[in-house]
Protein backbone atom coordinates (compact mmCIF):
# COMPACT_ATOMS: atom_id res chain seq x y z
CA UNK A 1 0.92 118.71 -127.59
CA UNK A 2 1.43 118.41 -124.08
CA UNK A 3 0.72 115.23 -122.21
CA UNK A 4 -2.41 115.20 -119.96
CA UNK A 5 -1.68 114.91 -115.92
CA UNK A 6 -2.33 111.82 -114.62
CA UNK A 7 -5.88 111.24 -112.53
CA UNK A 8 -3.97 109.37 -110.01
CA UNK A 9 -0.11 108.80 -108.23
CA UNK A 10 -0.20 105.70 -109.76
CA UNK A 11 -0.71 106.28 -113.15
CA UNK A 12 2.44 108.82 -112.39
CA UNK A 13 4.20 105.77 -110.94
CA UNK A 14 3.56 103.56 -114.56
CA UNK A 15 4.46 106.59 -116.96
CA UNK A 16 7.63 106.76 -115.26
CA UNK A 17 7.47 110.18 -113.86
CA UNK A 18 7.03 109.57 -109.76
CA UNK A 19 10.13 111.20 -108.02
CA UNK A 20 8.90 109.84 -105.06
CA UNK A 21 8.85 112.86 -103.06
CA UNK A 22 5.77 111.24 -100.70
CA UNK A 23 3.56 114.21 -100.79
CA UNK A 24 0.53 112.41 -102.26
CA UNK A 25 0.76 109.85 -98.91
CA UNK A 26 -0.37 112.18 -96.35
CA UNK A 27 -2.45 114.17 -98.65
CA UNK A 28 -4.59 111.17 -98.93
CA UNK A 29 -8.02 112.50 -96.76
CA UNK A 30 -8.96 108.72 -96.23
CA UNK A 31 -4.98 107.59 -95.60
CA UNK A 32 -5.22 105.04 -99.05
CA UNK A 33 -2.05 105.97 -100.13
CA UNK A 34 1.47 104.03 -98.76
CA UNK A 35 4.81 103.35 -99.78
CA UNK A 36 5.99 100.12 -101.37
CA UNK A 37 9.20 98.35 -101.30
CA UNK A 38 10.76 100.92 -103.73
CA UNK A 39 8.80 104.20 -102.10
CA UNK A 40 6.55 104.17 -105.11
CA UNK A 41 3.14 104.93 -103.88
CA UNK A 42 0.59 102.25 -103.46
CA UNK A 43 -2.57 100.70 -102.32
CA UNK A 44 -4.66 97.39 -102.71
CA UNK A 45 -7.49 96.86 -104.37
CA UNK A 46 -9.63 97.21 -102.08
CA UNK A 47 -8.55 100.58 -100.78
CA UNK A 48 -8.90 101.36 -104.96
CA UNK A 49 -12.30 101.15 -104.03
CA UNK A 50 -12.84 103.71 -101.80
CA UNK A 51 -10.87 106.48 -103.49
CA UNK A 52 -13.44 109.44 -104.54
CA UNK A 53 -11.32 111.21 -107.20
CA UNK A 54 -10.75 114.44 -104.79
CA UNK A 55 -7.84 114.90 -106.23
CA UNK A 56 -5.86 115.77 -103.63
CA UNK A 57 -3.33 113.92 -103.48
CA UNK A 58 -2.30 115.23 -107.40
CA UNK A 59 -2.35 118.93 -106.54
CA UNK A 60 1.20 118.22 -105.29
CA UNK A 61 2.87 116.43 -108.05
CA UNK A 62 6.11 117.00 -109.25
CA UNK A 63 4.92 115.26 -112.93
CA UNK A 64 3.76 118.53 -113.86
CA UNK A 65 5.16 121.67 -112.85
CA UNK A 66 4.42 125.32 -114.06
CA UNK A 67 7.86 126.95 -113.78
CA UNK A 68 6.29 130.04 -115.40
CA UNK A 69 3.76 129.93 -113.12
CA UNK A 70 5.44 128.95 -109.67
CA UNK A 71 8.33 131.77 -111.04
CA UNK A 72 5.82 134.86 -111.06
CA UNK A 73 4.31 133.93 -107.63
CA UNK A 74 7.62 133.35 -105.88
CA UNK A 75 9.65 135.98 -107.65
CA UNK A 76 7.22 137.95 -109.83
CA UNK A 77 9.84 137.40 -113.02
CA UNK A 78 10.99 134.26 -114.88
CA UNK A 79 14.83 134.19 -115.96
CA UNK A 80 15.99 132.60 -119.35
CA UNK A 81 15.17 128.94 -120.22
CA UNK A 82 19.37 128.26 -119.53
CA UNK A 83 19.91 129.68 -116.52
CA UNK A 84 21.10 127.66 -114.33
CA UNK A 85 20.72 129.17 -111.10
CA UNK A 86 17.40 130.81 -111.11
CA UNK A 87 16.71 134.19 -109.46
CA UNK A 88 19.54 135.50 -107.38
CA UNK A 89 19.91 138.37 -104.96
CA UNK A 90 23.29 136.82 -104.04
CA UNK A 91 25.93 134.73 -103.89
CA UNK A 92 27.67 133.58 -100.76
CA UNK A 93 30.22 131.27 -99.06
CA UNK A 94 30.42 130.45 -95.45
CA UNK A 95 30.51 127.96 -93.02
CA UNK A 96 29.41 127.43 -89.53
CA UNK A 97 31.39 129.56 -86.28
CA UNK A 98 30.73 126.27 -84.26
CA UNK A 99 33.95 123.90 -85.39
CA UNK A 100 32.08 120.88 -84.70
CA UNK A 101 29.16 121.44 -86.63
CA UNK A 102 31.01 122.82 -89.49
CA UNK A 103 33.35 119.55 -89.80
CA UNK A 104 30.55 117.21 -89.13
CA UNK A 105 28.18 118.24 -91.80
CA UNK A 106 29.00 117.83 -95.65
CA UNK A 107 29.65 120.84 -96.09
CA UNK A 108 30.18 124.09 -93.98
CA UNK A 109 27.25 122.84 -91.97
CA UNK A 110 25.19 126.24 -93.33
CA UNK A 111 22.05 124.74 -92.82
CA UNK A 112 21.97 123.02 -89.85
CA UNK A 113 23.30 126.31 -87.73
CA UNK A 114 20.90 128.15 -89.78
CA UNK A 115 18.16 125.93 -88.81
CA UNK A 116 19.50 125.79 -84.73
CA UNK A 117 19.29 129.69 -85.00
CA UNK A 118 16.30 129.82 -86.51
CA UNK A 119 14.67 127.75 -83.93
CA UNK A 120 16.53 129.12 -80.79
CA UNK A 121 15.15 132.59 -82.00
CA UNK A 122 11.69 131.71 -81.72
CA UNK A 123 11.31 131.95 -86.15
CA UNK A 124 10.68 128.52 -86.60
CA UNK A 125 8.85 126.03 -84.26
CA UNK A 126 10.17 123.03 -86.11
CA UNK A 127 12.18 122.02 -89.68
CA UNK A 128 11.64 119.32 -92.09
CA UNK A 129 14.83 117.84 -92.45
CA UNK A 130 15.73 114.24 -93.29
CA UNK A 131 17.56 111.73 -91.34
CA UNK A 132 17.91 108.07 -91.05
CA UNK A 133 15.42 105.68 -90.86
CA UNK A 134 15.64 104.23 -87.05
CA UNK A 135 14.56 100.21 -88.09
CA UNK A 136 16.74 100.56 -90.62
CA UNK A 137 19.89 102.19 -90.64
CA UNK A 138 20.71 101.95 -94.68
CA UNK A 139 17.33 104.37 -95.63
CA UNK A 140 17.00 107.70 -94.69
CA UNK A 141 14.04 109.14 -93.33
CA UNK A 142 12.14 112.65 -92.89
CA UNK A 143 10.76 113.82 -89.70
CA UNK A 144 9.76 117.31 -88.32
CA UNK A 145 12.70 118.63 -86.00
CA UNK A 146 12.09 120.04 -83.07
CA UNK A 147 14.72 120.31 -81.00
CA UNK A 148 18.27 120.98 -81.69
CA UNK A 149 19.20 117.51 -80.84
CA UNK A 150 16.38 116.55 -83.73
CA UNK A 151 18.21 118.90 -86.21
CA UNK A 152 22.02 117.70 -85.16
CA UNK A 153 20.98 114.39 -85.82
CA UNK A 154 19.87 115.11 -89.85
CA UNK A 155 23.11 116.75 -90.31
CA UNK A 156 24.68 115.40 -93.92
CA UNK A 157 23.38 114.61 -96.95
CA UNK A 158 22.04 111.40 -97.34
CA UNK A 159 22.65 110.21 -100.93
CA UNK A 160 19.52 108.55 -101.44
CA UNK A 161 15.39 108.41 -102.63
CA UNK A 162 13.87 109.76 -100.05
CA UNK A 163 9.54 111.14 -99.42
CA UNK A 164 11.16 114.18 -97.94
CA UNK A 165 7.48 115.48 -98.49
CA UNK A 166 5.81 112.79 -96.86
CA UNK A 167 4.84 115.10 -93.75
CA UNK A 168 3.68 118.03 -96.01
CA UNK A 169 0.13 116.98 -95.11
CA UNK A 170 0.68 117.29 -91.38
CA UNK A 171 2.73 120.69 -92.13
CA UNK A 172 -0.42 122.00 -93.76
CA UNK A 173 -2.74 120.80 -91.36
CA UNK A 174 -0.64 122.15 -88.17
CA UNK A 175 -0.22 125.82 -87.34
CA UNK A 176 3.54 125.38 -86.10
CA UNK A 177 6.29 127.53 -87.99
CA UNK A 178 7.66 125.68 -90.55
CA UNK A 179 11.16 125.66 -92.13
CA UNK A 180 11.16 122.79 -95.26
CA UNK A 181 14.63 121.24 -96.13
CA UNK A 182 14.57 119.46 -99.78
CA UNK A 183 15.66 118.66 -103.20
CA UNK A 184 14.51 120.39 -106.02
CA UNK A 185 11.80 117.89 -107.03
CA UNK A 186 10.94 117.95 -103.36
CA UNK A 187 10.72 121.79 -103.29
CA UNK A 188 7.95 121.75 -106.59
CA UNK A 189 5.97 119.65 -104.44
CA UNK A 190 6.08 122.27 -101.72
CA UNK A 191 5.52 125.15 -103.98
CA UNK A 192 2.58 123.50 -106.16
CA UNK A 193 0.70 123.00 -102.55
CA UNK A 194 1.64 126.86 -101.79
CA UNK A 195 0.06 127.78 -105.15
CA UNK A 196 -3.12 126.27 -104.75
CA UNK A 197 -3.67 127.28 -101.06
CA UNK A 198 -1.18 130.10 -100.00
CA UNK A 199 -3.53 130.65 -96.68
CA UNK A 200 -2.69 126.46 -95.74
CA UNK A 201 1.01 127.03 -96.42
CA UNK A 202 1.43 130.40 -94.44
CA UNK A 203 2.91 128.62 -91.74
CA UNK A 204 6.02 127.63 -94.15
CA UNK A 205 8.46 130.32 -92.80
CA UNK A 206 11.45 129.50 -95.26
CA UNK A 207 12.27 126.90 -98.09
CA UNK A 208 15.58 125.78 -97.98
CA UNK A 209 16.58 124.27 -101.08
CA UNK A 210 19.40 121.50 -101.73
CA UNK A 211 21.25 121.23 -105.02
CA UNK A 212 21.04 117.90 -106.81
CA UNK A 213 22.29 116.63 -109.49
CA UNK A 214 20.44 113.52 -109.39
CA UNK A 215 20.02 110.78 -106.15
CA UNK A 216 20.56 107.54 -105.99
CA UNK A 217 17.87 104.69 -105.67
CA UNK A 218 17.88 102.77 -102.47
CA UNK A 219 19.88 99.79 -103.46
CA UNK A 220 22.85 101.56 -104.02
CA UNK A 221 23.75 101.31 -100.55
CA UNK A 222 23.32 97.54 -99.75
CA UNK A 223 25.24 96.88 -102.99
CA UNK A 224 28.42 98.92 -101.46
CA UNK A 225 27.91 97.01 -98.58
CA UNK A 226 27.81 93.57 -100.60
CA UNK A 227 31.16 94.37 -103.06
CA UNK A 228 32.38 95.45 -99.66
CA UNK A 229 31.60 91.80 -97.75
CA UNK A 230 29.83 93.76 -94.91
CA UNK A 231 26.21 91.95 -93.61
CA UNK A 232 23.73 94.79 -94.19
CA UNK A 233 22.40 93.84 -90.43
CA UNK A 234 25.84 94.72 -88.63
CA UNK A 235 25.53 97.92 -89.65
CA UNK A 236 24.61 101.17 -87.02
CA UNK A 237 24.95 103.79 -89.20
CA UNK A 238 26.26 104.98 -92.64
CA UNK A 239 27.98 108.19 -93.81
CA UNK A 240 28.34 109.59 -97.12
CA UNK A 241 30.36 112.71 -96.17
CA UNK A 242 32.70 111.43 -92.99
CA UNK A 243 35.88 112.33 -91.76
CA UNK A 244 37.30 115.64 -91.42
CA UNK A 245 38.78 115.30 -95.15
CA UNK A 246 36.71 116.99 -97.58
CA UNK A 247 34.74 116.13 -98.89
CA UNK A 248 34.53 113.46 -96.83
CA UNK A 249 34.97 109.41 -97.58
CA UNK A 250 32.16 106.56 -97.52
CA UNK A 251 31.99 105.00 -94.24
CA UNK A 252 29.66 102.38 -92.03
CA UNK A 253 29.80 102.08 -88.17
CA UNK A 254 28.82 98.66 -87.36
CA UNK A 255 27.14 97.59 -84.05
CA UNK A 256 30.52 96.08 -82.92
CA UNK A 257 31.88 99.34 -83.28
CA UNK A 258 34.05 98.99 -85.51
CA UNK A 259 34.20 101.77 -88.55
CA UNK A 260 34.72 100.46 -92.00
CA UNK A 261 35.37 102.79 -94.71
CA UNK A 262 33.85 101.64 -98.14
CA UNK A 263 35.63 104.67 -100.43
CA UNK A 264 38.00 107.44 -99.70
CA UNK A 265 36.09 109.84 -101.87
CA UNK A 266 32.54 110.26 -101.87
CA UNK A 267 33.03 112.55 -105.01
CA UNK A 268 34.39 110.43 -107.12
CA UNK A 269 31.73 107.17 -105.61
CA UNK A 270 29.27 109.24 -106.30
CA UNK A 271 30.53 109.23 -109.68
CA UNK A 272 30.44 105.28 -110.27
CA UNK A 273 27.29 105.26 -108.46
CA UNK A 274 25.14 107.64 -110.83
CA UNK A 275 25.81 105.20 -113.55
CA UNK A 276 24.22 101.93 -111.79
CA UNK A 277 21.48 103.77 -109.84
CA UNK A 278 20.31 106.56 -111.61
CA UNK A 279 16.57 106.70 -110.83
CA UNK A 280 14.78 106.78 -114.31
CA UNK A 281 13.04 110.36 -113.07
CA UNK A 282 15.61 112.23 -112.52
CA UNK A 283 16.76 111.56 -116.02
CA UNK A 284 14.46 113.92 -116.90
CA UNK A 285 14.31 116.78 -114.03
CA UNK A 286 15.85 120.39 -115.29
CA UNK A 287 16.05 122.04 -111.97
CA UNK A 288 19.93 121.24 -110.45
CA UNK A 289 19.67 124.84 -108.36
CA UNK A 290 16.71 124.47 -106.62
CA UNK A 291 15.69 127.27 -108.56
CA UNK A 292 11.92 127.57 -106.81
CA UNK A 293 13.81 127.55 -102.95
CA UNK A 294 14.01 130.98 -100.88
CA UNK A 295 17.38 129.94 -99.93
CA UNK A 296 19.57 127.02 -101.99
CA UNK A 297 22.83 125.58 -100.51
CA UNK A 298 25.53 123.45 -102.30
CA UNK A 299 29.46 122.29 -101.87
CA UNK A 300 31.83 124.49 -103.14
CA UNK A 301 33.23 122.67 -106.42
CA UNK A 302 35.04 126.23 -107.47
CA UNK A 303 38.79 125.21 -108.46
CA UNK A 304 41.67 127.64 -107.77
CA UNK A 305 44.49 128.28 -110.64
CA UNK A 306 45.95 125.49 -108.85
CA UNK A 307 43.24 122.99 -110.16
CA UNK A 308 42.54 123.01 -106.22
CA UNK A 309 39.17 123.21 -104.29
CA UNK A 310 40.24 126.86 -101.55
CA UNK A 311 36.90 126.18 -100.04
CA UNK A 312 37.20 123.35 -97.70
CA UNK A 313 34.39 122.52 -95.51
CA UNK A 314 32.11 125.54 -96.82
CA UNK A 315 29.03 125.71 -98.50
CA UNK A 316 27.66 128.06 -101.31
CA UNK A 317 24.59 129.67 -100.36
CA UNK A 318 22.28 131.12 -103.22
CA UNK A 319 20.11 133.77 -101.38
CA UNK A 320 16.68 134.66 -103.52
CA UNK A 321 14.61 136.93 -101.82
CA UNK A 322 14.65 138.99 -99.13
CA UNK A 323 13.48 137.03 -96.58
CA UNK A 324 16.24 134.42 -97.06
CA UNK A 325 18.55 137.84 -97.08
CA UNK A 326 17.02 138.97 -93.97
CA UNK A 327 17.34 134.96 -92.13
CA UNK A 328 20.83 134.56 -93.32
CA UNK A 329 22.00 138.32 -92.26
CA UNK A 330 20.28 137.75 -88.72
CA UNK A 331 22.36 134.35 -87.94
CA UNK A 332 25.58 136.49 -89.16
CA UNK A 333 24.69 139.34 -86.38
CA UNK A 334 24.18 136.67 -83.97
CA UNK A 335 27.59 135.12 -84.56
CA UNK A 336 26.42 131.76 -85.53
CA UNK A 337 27.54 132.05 -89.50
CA UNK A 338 30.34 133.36 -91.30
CA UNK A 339 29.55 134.61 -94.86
CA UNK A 340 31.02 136.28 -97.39
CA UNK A 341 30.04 136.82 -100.55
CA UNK A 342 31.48 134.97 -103.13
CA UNK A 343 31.59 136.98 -106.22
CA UNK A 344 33.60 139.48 -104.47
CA UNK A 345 36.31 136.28 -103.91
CA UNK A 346 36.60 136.17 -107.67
CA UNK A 347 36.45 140.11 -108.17
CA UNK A 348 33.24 139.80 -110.59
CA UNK A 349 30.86 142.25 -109.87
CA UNK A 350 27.27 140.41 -108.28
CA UNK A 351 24.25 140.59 -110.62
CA UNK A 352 20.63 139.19 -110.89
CA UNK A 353 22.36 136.97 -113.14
CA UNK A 354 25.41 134.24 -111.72
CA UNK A 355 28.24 135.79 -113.06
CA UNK A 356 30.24 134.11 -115.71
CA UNK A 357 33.68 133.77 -114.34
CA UNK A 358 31.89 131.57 -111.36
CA UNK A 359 30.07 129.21 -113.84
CA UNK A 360 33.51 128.96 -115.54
CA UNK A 361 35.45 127.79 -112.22
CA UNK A 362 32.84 125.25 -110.87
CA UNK A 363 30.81 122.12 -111.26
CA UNK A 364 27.73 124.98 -112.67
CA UNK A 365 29.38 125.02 -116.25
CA UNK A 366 28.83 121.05 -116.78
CA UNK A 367 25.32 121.09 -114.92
CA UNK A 368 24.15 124.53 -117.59
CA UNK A 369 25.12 121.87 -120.08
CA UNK A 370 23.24 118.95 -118.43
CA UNK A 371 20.02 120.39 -117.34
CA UNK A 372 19.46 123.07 -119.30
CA UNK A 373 20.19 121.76 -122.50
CA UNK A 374 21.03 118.12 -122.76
CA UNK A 375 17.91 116.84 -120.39
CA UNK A 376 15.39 119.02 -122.68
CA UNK A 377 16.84 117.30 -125.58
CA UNK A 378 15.68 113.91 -124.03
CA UNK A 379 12.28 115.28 -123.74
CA UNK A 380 11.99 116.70 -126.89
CA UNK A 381 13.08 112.52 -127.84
CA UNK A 382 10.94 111.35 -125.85
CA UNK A 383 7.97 113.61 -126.97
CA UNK A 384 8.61 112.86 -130.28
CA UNK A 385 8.55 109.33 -129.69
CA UNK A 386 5.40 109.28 -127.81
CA UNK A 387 6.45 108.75 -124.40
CA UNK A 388 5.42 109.92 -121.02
CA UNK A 389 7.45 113.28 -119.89
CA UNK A 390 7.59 115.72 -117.45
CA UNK A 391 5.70 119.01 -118.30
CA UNK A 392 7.99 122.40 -116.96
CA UNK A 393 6.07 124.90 -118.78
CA UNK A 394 9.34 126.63 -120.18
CA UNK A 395 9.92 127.65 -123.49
CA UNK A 396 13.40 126.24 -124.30
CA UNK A 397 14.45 126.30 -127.86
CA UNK A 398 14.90 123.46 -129.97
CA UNK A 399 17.86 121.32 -128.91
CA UNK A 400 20.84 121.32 -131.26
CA UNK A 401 22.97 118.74 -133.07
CA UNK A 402 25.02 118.90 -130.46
CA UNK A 403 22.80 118.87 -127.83
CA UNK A 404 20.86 115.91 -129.08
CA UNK A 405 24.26 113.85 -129.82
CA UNK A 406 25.22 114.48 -126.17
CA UNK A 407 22.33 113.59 -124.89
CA UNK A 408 22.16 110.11 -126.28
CA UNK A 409 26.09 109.78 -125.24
CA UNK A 410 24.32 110.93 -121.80
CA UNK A 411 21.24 107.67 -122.09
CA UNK A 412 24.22 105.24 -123.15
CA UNK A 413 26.36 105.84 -119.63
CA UNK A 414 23.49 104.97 -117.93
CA UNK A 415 23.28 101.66 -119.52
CA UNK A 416 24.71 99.34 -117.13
CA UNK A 417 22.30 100.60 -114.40
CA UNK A 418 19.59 98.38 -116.34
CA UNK A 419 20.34 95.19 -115.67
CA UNK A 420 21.30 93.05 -112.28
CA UNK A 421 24.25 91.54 -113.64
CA UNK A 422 25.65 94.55 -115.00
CA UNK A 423 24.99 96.28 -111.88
CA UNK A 424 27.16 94.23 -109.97
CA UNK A 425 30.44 93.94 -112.56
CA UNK A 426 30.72 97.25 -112.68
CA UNK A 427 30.22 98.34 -108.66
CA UNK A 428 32.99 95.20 -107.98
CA UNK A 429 35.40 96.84 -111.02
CA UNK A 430 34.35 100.60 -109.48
CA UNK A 431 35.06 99.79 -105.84
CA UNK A 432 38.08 97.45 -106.52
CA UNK A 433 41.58 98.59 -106.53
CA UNK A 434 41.55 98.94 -110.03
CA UNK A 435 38.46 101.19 -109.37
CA UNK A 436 40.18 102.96 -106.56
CA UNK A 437 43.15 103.63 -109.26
CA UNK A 438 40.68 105.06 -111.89
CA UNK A 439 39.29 107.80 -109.30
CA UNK A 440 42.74 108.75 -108.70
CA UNK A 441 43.72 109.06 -112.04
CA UNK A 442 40.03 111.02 -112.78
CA UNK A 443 41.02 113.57 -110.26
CA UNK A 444 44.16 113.98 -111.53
CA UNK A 445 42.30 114.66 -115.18
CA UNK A 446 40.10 117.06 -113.51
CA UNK A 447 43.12 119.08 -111.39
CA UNK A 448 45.16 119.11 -114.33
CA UNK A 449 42.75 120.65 -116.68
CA UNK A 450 41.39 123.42 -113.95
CA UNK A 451 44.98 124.59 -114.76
CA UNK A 452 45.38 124.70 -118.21
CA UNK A 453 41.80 126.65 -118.47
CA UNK A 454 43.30 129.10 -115.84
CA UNK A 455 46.20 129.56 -117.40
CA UNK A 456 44.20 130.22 -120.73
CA UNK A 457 42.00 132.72 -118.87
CA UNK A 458 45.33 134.80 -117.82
CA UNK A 459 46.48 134.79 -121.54
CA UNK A 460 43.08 136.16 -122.80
């Protein structure tokens, strides 16, 4: 038996199933609903009072999403319950033709000169992107861009909760064209809006979607800066994804302007960091493609039979329909992009379905595992034990041995994100020398085996 949607955000918030995506703030018709400390929503008791039960601000929510559903009216089919990336008409890998854009964005900068097309051209009237929050440097922040200056600015990713969707109320109410930059969870808020009024949403001109594997919550940041002995309030800016090394090291500019680099690789930070500040929600969220986007992007993690990453400063670029194929060829014409596609790089033949051999070589293989198996396996636990979870509406079988042994191997990593004091040991051990020594070694690990299974693949 499936569990009942919530009446309200809030009762979302206390089952532990609020990804925070903000869509339920502006949806509000009497503006009840705000963000709290955390970017929960909230609102006194005496704004309790005058809520009328329209139900607005639920027809949004990520705690319950129809894949079947939101599958048929975005791509009239469904794919298999392990799929990993969703409906494909291709696969591609490219990278801005302007050099600064390209080496200032996490990636191949794909998106932004997609978006700074797009708009030029007269498609798109403004984006939803998100950028940094301007009292305070250390949160990131969406906003509707509207100039190419606005869109520069939101350039990298931005490791970090977020209410991406926190303007989808004004999006709906406006008549501007519309391009909407987000995560996956982000993306079912989008798409659950679309379903229930298509005629409100057919301003929306194209859904970019960003791969995730999961964020981080918003204390992750100030905690780098404390193992780091850097005052949160010197601090200008942050970047995830800087330098022109990808994929890019940790840095802070501070208002001295000085530049103070916290890790040399954001990969393998990223890495430490998912342990400590895992939010509890995205413990639980299948989608890792952005499988409900018209367009996804994500970094190239495809190893070489060198153990090596070729594709420096690119991005991978899941097309899904043709719209996406006919935005993406237009920027190509017009010189701003270059693409290729990617299966033809690893002479497999391009399908509906991602071919094998480019699961094999990348990051996908581990994230099939992850969200397609081992996170249903924690819902099927947590069903069985009686506790709130996420409804997808897809039919995946009954997780194995296997699958349920890795998924409580999974819960138990996470451990040391639930407590303060454990928190901080293990950021001062992970950003320490010693820590610094472990990521090198890790990498090493990593290169090392991309080899051997290469050299396996030959033989076979």
């Amino acid at each position: 038996m499936t569990k009942t949607l919530p009446r309200l955000p809030f009762d979302v918030v206390k089952d532990q199933l609020c990804v925070r995506c903000g869509a339920c703030f502006d949806l509000c018709p009497k503006s009840l609903i705000r963000p709290d400390k955390q970017l929960y929503p909230a609102f006194s008791k005496h704004d309790k009072a005058k809520c009328n039960g329209c139900g607005l601000c639920m027809r949004a929510c990520p705690s319950n999403v129809d894949f079947k559903k939101l599958y048929m009216e975005c791509f009239g089919r469904i794919t298999a319950p392990h799929d990993i990336a969703g409906v494909l008409k291709n696969v591609y890998v490219g990278y801005s033709a302007n050099p600064e854009i390209r080496y200032m964005a996490s990636s191949g900068g794909v998106v932004t000169e997609l978006l700074l097309f797009l708009l030029k051209e007269g498609f798109i009237d403004q984006a939803l992107v998100c950028g940094v929050d301007a009292k305070n440097p250390l949160r990131p922040n969406s906003y509707l861009a509207k100039t190419a200056k606005d869109i520069i600015d939101a350039a990298q990713s931005k490791y970090s909760v977020a209410p991406q969707m926190n303007l989808l109320g004004e999006i709906i109410r406006s008549e501007a064209k519309t391009a909407i930059v987000g995560l996956p969870c982000q993306i079912h808020a989008f798409r659950k809006m679309e379903s229930h009024s298509k005629k409100r949403t057919a301003n929306v001109k194209l859904v970019i979607g960003l791969v995730c594997h999961r964020t981080l919550e918003i204390d992750a940041l100030p905690k780098m800066l404390e193992v780091s002995d850097i005052k949160p309030d010197t601090v200008k800016k942050a970047e995830y994804r800087s330098g022109k090394t990808w994929p890019g090291s940790v840095h802070v500019f501070l208002k001295n302007g000085q530049k103070k680099l916290l890790i040399q690789d954001y990969k393998n930070a990223f890495n430490y960091l998912r342990m400590f500040y895992s939010p509890q929600r995205c413990l639980t969220c299948i989608d890792f493609t952005a499988e409900l986007s018209d367009l996804s992007v994500m970094d190239p993690w495809f190893r070489d039979e060198s153990g090596n990453y070729p594709y420096s400063h690119a991005t991978v670029v899941f097309t899904r329909n043709n719209k996406a194929e006919y935005y993406l060829g237009r920027a190509v014409a017009n010189g701003n992009l270059h693409i290729e596609e990617l299966a033809k790089n690893v002479k497999i033949k391009s399908d509906l379905v991602l071919p094998q051999e480019i699961i094999e070589r990348s990051q996908l293989k581990y994230f099939t595992k992850l969200k397609k198996r081992i996170i249903p396996a924690r819902i099927k636990r947590y069903q069985k034990a009686g506790k709130p979870y996420p409804v997808y509406h897809v039919d995946f079988p009954p997780p194995s041995l296997k699958d349920r042994i890795s998924e409580h191997i999974d819960s138990m990593t996470r451990l040391p994100g639930r407590w303060e004091w454990s928190r901080d040991l293990g950021m001062r051990i992970a950003f320490s020398k010693f820590g610094n020594k472990l990521m090198r070694l890790r990498n090493d690990y990593k290169t090392g085996k991309a080899k051997f299974q290469s050299r396996i693949r030959k033989q076979s």
